[in-house]
Protein backbone atom coordinates (compact mmCIF):
# COMPACT_ATOMS: atom_id res chain seq x y z
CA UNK A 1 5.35 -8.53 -57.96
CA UNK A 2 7.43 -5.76 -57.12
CA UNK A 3 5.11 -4.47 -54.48
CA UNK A 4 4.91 -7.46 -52.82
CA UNK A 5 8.27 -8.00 -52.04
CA UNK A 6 9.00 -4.19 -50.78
CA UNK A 7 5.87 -4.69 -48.57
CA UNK A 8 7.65 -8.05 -47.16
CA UNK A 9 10.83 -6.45 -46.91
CA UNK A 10 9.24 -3.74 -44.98
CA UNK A 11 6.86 -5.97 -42.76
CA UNK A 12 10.48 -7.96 -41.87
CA UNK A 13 12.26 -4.46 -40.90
CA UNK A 14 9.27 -4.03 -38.41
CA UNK A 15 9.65 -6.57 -36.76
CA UNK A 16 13.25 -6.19 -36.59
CA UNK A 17 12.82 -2.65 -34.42
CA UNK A 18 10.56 -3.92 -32.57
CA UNK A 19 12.50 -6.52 -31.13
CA UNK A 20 15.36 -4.34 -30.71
CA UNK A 21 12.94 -2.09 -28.56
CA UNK A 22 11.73 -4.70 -26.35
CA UNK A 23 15.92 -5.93 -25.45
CA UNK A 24 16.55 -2.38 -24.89
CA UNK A 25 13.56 -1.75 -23.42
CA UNK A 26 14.51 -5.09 -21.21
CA UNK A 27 17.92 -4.02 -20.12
CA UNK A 28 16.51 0.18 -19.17
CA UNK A 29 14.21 -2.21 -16.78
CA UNK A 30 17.00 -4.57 -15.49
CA UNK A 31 19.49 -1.67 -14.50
CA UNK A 32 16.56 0.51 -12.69
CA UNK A 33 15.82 -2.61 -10.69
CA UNK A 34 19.50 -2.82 -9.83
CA UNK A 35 19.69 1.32 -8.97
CA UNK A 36 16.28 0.35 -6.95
CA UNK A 37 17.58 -2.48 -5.22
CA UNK A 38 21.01 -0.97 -4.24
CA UNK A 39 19.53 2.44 -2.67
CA UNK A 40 16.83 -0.15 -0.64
CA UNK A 41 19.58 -2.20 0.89
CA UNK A 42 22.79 -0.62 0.71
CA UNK A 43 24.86 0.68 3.49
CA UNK A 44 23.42 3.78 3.34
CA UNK A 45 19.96 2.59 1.75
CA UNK A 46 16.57 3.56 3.08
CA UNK A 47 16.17 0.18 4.98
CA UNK A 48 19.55 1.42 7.02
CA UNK A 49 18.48 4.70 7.57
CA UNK A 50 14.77 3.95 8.80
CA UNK A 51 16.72 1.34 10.76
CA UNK A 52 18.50 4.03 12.70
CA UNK A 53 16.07 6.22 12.51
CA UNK A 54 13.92 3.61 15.00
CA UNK A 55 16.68 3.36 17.34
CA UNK A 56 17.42 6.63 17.44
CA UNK A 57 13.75 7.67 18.77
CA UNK A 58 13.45 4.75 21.10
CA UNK A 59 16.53 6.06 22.63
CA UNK A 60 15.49 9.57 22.83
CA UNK A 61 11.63 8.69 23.74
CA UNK A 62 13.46 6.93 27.09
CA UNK A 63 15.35 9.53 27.68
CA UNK A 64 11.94 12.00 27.24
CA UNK A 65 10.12 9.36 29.62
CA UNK A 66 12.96 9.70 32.42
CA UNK A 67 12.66 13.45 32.52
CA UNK A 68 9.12 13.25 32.89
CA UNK A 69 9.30 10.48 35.79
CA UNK A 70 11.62 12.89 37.51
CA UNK A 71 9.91 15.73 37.13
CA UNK A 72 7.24 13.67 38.32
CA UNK A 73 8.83 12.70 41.33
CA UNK A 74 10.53 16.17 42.26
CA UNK A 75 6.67 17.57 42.30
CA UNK A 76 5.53 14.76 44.42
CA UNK A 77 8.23 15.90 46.96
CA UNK A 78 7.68 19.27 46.96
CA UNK A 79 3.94 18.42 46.77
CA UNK A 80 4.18 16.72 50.20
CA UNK A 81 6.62 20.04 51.48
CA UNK A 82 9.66 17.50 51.56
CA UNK A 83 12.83 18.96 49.84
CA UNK A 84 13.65 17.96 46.58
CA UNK A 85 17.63 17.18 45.95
């Protein structure tokens, strides 16, 4: 009779753990999402910075493009013996 109740006493403490592992197992999760969520979107989060990022290289791709087109241009005139200014 004994036995019986150690081995329900033990089966209860089982249980007991293992719900406390699953909360704090629940809350480990919950704060990583919010650590994941703040570098994403925050002011200097990865969205922001590949934001920038994009302008920055359509800014310097134009400016790339305009040296070509006048480089372009400068050999066409010297191409054609005019003088290039």
């Amino acid at each position: 009779m004994e036995s019986i109740t150690k081995l329900r006493k033990k089966k209860m403490a089982n249980k007991g753990i293992t719900l406390i592992a699953l909360v704090i197992t629940i809350i480990v999760l919950l704060i990583l999402v919010g650590v994941s969520i703040a570098t994403l979107t925050g002011q200097n989060g990865v969205v922001t910075k590949a934001s920038t990022a994009q302008k920055d290289t359509e800014i310097e791709s134009a400016k790339e493009q305009a040296k070509v087109d006048i480089a372009a241009w400068i050999a066409d005139k010297l191409e054609n013996g005019e003088k290039a200014n």
